[in-house]
Protein backbone atom coordinates (compact mmCIF):
# COMPACT_ATOMS: atom_id res chain seq x y z
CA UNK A 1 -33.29 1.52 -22.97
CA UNK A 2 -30.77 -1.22 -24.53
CA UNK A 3 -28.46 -0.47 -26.99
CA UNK A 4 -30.53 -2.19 -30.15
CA UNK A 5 -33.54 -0.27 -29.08
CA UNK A 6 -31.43 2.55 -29.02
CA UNK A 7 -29.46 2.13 -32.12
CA UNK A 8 -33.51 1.47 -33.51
CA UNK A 9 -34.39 4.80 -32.32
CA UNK A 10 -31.80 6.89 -33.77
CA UNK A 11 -32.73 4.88 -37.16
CA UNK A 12 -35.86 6.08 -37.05
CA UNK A 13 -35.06 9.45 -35.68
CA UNK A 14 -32.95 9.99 -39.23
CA UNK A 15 -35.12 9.11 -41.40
CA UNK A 16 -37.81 11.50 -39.65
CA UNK A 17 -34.94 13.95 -40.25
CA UNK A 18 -34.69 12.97 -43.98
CA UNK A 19 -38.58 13.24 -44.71
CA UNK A 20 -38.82 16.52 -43.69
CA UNK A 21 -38.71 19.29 -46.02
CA UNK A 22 -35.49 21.21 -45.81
CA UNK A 23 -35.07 24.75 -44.52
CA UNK A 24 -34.45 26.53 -48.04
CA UNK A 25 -33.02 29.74 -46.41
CA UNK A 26 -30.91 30.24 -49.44
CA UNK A 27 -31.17 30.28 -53.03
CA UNK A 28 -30.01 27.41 -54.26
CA UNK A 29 -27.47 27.13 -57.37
CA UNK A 30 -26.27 24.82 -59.95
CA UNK A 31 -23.46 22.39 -59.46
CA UNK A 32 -22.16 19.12 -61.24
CA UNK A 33 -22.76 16.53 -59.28
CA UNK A 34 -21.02 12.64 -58.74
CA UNK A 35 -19.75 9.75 -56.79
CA UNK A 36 -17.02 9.75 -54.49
CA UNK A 37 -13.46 8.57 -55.88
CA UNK A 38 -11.82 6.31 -53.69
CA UNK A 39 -9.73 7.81 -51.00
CA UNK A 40 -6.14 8.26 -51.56
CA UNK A 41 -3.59 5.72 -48.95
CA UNK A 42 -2.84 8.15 -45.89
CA UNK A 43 -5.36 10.68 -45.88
CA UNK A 44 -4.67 11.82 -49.28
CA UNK A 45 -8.08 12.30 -50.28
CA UNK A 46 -11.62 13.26 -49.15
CA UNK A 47 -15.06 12.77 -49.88
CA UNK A 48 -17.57 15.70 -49.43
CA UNK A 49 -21.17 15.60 -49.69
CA UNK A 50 -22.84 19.00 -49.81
CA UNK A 51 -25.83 20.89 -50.44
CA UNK A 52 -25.56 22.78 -53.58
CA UNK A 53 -26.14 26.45 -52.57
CA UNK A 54 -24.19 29.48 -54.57
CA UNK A 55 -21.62 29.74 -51.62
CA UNK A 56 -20.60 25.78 -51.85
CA UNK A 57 -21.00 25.71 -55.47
CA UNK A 58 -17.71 28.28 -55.06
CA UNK A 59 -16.08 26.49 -52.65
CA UNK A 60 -16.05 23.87 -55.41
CA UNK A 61 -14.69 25.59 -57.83
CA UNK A 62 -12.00 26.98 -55.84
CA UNK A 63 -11.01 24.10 -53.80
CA UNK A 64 -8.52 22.18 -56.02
CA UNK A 65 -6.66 25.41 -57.41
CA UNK A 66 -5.67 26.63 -53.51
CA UNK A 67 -6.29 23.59 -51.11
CA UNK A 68 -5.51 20.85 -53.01
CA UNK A 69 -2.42 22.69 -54.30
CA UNK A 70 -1.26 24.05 -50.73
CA UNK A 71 -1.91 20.48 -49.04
CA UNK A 72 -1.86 18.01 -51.57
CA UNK A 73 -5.22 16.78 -50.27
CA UNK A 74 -7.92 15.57 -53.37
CA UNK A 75 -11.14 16.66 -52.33
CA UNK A 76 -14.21 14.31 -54.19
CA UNK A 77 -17.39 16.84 -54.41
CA UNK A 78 -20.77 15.23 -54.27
CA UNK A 79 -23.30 17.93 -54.81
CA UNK A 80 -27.33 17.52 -54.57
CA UNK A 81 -30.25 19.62 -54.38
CA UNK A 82 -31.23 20.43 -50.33
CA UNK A 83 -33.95 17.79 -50.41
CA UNK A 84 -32.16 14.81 -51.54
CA UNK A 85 -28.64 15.81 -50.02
CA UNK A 86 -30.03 15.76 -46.81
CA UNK A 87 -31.92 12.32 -47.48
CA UNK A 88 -28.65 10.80 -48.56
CA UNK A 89 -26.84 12.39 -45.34
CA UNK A 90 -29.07 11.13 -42.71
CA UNK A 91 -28.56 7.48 -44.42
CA UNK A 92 -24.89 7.99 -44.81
CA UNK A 93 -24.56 9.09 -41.34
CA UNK A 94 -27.14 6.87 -39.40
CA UNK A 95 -25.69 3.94 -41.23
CA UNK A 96 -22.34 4.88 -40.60
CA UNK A 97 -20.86 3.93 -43.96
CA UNK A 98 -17.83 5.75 -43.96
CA UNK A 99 -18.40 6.53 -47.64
CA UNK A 100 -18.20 10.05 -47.06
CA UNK A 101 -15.82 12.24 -45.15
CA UNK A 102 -17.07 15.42 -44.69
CA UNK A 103 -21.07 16.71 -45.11
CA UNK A 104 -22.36 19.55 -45.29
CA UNK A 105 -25.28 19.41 -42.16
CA UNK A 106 -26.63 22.16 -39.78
CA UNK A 107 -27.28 23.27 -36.45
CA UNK A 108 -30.60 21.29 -36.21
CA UNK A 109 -28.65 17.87 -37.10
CA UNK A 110 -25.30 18.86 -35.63
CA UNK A 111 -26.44 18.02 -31.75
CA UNK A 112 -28.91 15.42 -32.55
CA UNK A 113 -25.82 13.44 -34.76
CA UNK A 114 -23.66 14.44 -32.02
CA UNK A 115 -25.61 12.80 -29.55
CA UNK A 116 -26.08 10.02 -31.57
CA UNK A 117 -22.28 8.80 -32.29
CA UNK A 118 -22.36 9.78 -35.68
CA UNK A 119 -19.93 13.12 -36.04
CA UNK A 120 -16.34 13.34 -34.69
CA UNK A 121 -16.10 15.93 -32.07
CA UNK A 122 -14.08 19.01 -33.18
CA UNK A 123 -12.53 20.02 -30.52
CA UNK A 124 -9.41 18.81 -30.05
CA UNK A 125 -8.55 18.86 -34.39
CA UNK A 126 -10.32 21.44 -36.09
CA UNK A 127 -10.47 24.49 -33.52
CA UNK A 128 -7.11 24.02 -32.61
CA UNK A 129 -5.75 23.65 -35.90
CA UNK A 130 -3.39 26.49 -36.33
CA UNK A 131 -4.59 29.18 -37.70
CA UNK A 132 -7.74 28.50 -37.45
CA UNK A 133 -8.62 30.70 -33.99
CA UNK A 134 -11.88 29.28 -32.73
CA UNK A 135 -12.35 32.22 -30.62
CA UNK A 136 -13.15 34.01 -34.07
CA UNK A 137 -16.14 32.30 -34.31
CA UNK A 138 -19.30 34.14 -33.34
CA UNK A 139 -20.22 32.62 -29.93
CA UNK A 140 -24.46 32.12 -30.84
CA UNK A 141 -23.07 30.10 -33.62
CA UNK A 142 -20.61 27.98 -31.89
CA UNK A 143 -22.87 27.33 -29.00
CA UNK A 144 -25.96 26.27 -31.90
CA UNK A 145 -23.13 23.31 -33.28
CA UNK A 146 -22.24 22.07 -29.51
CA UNK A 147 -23.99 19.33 -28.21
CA UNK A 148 -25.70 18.76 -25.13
CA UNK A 149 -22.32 17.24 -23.51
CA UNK A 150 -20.59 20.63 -24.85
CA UNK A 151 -18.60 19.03 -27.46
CA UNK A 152 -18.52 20.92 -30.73
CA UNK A 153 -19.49 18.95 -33.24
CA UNK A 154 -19.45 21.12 -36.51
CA UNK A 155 -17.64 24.20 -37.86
CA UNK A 156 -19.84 26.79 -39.75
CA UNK A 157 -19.31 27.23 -43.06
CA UNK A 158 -21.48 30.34 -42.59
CA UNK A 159 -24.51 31.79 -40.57
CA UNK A 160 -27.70 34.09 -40.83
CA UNK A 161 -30.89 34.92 -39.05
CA UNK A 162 -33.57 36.70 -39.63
CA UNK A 163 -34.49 40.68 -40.31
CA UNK A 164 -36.83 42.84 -42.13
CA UNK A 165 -36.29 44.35 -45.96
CA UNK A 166 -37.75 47.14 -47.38
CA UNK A 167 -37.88 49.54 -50.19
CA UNK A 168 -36.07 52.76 -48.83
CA UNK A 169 -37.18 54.67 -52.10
CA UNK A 170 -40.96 52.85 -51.70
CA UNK A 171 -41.07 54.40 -47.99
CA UNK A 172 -39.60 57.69 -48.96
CA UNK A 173 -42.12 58.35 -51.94
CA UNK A 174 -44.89 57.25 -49.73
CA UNK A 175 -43.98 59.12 -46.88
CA UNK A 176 -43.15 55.73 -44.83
CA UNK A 177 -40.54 56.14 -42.01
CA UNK A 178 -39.84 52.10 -40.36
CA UNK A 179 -39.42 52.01 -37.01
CA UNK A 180 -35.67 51.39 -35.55
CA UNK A 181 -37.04 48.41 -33.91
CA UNK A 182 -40.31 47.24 -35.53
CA UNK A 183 -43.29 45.45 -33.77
CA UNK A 184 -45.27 43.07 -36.00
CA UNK A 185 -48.41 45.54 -35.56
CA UNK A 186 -46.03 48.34 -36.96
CA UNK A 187 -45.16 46.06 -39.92
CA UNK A 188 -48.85 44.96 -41.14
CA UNK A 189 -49.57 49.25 -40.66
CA UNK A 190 -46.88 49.84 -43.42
CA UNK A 191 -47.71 46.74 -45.30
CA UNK A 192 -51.17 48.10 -45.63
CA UNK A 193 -49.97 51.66 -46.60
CA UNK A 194 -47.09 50.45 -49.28
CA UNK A 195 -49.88 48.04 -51.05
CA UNK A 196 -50.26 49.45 -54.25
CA UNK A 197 -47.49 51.67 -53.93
CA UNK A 198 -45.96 51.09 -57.31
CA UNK A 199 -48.14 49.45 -60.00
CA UNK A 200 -48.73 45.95 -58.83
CA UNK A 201 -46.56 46.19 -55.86
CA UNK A 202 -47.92 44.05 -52.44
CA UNK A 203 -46.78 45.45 -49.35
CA UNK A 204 -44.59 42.39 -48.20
CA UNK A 205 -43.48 38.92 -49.12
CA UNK A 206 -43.83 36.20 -46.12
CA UNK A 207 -43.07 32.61 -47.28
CA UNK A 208 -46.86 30.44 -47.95
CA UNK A 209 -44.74 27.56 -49.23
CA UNK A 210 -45.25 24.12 -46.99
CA UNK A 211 -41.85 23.15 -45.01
CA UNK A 212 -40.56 22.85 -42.26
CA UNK A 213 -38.31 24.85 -43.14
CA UNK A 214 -40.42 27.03 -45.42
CA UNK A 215 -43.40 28.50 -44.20
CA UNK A 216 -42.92 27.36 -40.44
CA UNK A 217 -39.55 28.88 -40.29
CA UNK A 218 -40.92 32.74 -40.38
CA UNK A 219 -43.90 31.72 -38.94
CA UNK A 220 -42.32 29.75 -35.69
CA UNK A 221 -40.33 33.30 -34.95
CA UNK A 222 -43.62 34.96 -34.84
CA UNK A 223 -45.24 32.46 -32.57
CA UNK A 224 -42.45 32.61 -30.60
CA UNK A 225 -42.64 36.50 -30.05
CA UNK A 226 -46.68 36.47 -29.77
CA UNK A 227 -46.13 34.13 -26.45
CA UNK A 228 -46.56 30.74 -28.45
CA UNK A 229 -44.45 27.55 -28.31
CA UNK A 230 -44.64 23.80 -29.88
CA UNK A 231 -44.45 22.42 -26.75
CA UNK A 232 -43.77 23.70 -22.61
CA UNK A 233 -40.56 22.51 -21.26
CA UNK A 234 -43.10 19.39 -19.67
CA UNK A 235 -44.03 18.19 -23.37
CA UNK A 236 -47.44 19.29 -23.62
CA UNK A 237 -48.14 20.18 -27.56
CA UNK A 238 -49.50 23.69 -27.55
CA UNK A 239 -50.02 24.35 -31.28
CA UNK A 240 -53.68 24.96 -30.67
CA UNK A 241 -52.94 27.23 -27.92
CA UNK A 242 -54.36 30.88 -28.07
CA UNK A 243 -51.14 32.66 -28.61
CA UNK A 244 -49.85 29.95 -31.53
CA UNK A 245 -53.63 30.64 -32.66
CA UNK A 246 -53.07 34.82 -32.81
CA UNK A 247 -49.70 34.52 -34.18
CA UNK A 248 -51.02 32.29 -37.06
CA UNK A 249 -54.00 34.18 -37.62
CA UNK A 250 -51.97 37.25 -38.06
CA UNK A 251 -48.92 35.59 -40.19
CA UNK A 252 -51.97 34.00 -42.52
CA UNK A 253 -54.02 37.54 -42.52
CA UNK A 254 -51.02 39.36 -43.21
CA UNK A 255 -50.11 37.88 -46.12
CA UNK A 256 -53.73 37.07 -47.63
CA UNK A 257 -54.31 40.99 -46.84
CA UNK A 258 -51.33 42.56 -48.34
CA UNK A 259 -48.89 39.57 -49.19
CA UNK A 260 -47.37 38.44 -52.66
CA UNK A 261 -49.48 36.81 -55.47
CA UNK A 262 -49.49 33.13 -55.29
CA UNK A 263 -48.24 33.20 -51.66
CA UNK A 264 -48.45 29.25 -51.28
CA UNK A 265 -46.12 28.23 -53.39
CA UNK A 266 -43.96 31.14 -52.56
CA UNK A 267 -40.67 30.14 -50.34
CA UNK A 268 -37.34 32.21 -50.15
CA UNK A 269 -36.37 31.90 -53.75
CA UNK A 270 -39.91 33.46 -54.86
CA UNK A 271 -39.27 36.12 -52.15
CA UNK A 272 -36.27 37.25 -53.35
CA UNK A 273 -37.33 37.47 -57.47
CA UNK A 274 -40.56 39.38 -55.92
CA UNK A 275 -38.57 41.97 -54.05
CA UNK A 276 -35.72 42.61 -56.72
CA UNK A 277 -38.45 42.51 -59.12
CA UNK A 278 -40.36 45.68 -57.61
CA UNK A 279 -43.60 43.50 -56.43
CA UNK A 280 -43.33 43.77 -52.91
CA UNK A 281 -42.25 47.15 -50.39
CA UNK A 282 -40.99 44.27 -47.48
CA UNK A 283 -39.56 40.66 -46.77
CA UNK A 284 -39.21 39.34 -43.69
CA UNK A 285 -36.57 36.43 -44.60
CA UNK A 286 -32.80 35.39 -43.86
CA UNK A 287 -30.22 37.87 -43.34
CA UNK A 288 -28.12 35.83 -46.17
CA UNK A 289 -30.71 37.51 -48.72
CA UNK A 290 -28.81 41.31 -48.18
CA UNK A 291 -26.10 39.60 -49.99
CA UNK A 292 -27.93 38.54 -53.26
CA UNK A 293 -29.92 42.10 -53.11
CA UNK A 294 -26.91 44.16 -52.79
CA UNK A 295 -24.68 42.51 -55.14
CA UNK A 296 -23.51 44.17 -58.50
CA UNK A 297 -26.02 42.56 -60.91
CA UNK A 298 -29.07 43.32 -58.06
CA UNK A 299 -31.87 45.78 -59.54
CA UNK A 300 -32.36 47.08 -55.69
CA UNK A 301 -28.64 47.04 -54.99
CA UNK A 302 -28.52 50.46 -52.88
CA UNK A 303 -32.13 51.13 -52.26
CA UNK A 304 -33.00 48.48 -49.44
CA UNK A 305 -33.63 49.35 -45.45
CA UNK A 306 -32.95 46.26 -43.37
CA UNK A 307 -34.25 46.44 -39.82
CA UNK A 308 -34.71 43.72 -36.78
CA UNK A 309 -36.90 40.86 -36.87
CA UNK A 310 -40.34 42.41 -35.70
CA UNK A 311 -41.56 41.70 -32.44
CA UNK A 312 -44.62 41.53 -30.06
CA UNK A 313 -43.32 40.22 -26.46
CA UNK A 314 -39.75 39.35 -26.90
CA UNK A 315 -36.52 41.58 -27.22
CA UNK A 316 -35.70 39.61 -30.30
CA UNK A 317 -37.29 37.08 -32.38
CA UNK A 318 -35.03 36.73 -35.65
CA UNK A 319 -33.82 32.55 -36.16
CA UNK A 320 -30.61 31.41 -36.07
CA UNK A 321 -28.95 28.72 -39.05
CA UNK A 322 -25.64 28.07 -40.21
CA UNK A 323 -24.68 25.83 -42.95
CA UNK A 324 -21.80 23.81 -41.01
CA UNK A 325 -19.51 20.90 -41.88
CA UNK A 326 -19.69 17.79 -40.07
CA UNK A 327 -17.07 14.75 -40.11
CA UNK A 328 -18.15 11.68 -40.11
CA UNK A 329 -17.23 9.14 -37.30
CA UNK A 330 -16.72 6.43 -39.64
CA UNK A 331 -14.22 8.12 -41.45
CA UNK A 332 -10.49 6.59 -42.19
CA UNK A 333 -9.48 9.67 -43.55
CA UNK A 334 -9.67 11.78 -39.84
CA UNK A 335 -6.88 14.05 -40.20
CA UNK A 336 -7.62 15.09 -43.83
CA UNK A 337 -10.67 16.02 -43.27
CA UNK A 338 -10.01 17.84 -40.15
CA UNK A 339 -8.04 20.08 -42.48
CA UNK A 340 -10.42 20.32 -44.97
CA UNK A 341 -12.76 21.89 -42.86
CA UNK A 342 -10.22 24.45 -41.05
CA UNK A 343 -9.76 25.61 -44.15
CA UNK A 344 -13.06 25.75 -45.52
CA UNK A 345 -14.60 27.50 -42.25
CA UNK A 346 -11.28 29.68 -42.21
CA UNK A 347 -10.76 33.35 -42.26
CA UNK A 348 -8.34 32.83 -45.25
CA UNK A 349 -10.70 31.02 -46.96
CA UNK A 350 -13.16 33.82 -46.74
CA UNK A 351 -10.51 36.34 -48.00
CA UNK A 352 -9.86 34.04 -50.96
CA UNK A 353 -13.46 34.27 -52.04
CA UNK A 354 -13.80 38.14 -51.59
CA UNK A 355 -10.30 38.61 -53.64
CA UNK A 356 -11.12 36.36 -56.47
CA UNK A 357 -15.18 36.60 -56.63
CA UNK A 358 -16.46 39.57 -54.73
CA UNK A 359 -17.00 40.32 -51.21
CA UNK A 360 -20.75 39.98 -51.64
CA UNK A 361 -19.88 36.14 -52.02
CA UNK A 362 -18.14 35.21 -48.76
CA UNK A 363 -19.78 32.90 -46.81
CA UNK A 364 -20.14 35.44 -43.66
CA UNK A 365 -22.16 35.48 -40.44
CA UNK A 366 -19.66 33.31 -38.67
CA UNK A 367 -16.31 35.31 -37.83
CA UNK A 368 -15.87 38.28 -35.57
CA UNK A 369 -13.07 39.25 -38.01
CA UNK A 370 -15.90 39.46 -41.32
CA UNK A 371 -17.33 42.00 -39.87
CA UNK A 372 -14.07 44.31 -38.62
CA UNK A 373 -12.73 43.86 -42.49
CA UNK A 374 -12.89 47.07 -44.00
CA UNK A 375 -13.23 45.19 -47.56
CA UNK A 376 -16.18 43.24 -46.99
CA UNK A 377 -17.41 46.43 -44.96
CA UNK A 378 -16.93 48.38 -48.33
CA UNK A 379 -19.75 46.12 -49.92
CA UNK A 380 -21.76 45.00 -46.95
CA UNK A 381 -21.83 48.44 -45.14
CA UNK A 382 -25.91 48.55 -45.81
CA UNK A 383 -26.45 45.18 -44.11
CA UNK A 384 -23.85 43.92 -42.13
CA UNK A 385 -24.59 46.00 -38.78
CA UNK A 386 -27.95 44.48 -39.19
CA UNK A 387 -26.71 41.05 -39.78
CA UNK A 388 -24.25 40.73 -37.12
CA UNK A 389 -26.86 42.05 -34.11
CA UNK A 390 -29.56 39.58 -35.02
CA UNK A 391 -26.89 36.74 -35.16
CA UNK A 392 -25.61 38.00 -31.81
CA UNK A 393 -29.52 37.94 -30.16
CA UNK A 394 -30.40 34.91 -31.30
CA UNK A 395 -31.13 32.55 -28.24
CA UNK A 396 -32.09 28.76 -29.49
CA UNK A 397 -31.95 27.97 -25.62
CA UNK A 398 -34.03 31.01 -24.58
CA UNK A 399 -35.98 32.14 -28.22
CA UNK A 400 -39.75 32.68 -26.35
CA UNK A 401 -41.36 33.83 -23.07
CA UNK A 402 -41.42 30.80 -21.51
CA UNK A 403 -39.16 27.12 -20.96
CA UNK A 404 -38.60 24.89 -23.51
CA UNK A 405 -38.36 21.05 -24.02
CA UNK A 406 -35.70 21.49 -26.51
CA UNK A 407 -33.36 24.25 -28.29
CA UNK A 408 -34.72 26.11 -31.66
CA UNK A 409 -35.80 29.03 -32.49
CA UNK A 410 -37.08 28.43 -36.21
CA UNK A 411 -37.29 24.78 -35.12
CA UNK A 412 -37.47 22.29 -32.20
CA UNK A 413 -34.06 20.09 -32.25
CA UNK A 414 -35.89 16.87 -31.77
CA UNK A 415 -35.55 14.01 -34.53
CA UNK A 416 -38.62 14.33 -35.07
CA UNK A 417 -39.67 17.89 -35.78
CA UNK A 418 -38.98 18.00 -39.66
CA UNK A 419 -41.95 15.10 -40.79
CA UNK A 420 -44.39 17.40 -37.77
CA UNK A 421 -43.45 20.68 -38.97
CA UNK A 422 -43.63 19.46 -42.55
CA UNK A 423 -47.56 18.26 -42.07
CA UNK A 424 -48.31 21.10 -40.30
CA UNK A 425 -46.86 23.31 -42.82
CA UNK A 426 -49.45 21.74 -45.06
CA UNK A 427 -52.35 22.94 -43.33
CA UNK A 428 -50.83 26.13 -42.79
CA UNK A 429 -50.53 26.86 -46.76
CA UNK A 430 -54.27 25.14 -46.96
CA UNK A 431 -55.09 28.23 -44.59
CA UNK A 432 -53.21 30.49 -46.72
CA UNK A 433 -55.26 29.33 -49.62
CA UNK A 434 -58.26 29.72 -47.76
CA UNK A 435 -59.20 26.02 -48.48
CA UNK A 436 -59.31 25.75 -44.40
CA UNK A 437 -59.42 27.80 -41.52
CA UNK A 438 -56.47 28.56 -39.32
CA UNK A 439 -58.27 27.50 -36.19
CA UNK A 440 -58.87 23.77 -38.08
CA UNK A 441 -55.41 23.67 -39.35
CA UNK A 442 -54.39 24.19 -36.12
CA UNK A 443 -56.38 21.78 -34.20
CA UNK A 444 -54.94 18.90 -36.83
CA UNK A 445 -51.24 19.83 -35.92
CA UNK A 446 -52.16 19.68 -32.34
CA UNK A 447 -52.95 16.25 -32.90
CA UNK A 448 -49.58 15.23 -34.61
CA UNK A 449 -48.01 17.60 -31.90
CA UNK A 450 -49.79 15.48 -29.33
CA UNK A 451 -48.31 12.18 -30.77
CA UNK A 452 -44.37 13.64 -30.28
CA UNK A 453 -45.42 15.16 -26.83
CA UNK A 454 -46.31 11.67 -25.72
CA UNK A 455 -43.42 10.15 -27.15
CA UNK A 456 -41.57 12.37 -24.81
CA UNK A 457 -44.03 12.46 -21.69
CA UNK A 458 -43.44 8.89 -21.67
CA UNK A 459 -39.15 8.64 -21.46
């Protein structure tokens, strides 16, 4: 392949990564928004573009009092909704504009932008940065923001998988005891028995709401533990295949049976408001949610159960993200931003947030050292056992029972997975609905699945 049909390619490849729907594993928070100020002569300012969840919406507002004061770095915040910060990223990046520093990406874009020329490798700036102690960093994290050609290409900001929540006081009252390591059987049995538990209450909340990063995100870990897979490790699409067709046909039953009202147009933030809310016994979702459910304002704070991801044929099946910062290649301001993110994926900067705005708020599932801290452990001691073992299984490389084309657990890391994942999604929720069948919804992603495999089949 020449280098203009390459450079085409990875064109192409970003905007596939723009259209798709991002992964909304968080709740999302407000933030004021706006350009980039010109940088400062000699690295004396950055520019950072950044999604707009609660944990960077406090890096924000803590950046210029401690950072900008210690360094005398400016740091220019440019803050957007998931959606559109990702659509101005992939541009940004792709295009190589230089207008931004720093961005806020994740482990799906870090090794594909890697790969691609468009990040700085980390390496030899930010992880030895003193200080910083890369070691520190969980290693399942790390290895998800290397790329193929083992240069890391992003620092986490923070990390989560996936586990199971439920209403202690629900189960108790009921007579409910959850398993210590929960099959997916197990979890529709007690679904069916906490149904109706409490006036109105569903038995548990599974996201309906299309996305690649919505609905598929739960619902990929599932396949992936009932024997099911996008593709084999020799590109044939297999999203018709019996097990992705038993694993869908449960997720879909599962939460038509016994699953919140209005399930699809329910994603993580309707998840959440359900369980705090007292409508739902269980939530499968991101460990980030224990949190939100634990913090001081939470109506649940002290009653919730977390256990693993549930599984069928796999040891573990919980995903693996991390919100991550990324420098830009084009960049003139290298060395600034290079310290801007040591300090923003620090262990100090992690203390700084529990000190001034709770423990409950640090951006955690990254560091060894989070979870050794008795201070954090103080607030986080009903979750963060939970957390740090299903960060610690999760295998992108290795998430099923058989090869794979590509890492992912939640996703395949292919350019263009978010615009497949996305249509499928669609169907999925259509099933949901019960506007289609699973079987049909299935048999129309096999045929987008079928166009990537080919792509692939034929490099």
């Amino acid at each position: 392949m020449n280098n203009d049909n390459a450079r085409s390619r990875a064109r192409a490849g970003a905007a596939m990564i723009a259209a798709g729907i991002c992964s909304a594993l968080l709740l999302s928070g407000c933030a004021g928004a706006g350009g980039p100020s010109a940088g400062g002569e000699g690295g004396g300012s950055v520019n950072v573009l950044m999604v707009n969840n609660p944990q960077m919406v406090d890096l924000q507002k803590l950046t210029a009092s401690h950072f900008t004061r210690e360094t005398g770095i400016k740091v220019n915040f440019t803050v957007l909704p998931e959606n559109d910060v990702r659509d101005k990223i992939s541009q940004e990046f792709s295009s190589q504009a230089g207008t931004y520093d720093v961005a806020s990406i994740s482990n799906y874009e870090a090794p594909i932008y890697g790969k691609n020329g468009w990040l700085s490798p980390l390496d030899d700036t930010v992880s030895k940065s003193a200080g910083f102690d890369q070691s520190d960093i969980l290693p399942t994290v790390q290895a998800s923001l290397t790329g193929a050609d083992g240069k890391l290409y992003a620092e986490p900001f923070y990390g989560e998988s996936s586990f199971l929540m439920y209403r202690k006081d629900v189960f108790q009252a009921k007579g409910l005891a959850m398993p210590e390591h929960p099959t997916w059987q197990q979890v529709a049995d007690l679904a069916a028995k906490a149904d109706g538990a409490n006036p109105g209450m569903k038995g548990i909340c599974l996201r309906g709401l299309p996305g690649w990063g919505e609905v598929m995100a739960p619902l990929t870990t599932v396949v992936n533990t009932f024997g099911g897979t996008w593709f084999t490790d020799d590109w044939q699409a297999q999203v018709n295949a019996p097990a992705f067709k038993e694993a869908t046909n449960f997720y879909v039953n599962l939460v038509r049976d016994h699953g919140e009202a209005g399930a699809p147009q329910a994603g993580f933030a309707e998840c959440l408001n359900a369980f705090q809310q007292g409508k739902v016994a269980m939530w499968y979702d991101a460990t980030s949610a224990a949190g939100l459910l634990e913090g001081t304002d939470s109506q649940v704070k002290g009653a919730v159960g977390y256990a693993p991801a549930p599984v069928v044929r796999t040891q573990n099946s919980g995903w693996l993200y991390s919100w991550a910062w990324g420098i830009q290649k084009a960049s003139k301001n290298q060395d600034a931003s290079a310290k801007f993110v040591a300090w923003a994926s620090s262990r100090g900067y992690e203390e700084l947030v529990g000190k001034e705005l709770g423990w409950t708020r640090v951006p955690a599932g990254k560091r060894t050292s989070t979870y050794s801290n008795s201070e954090y452990g103080a607030v986080a001691g009903p979750f963060w056992k939970a957390t740090q073992a299903a960060i610690a299984g999760a295998d992108p490389r290795n998430p099923g029972v058989q090869p794979r084309p590509a890492p992912g657990i939640q996703f395949v890391d292919i350019p263009e997975f978010p615009d497949l994942g996305t249509k499928v999604s669609q169907e999925v929720a259509s099933a949901i609905a019960g506007r289609i069948s699973v079987d049909a919804a299935l048999d129309k992603g096999q045929q987008l699945a079928e166009k990537v495999a080919t792509l692939y089949r034929s490099r």
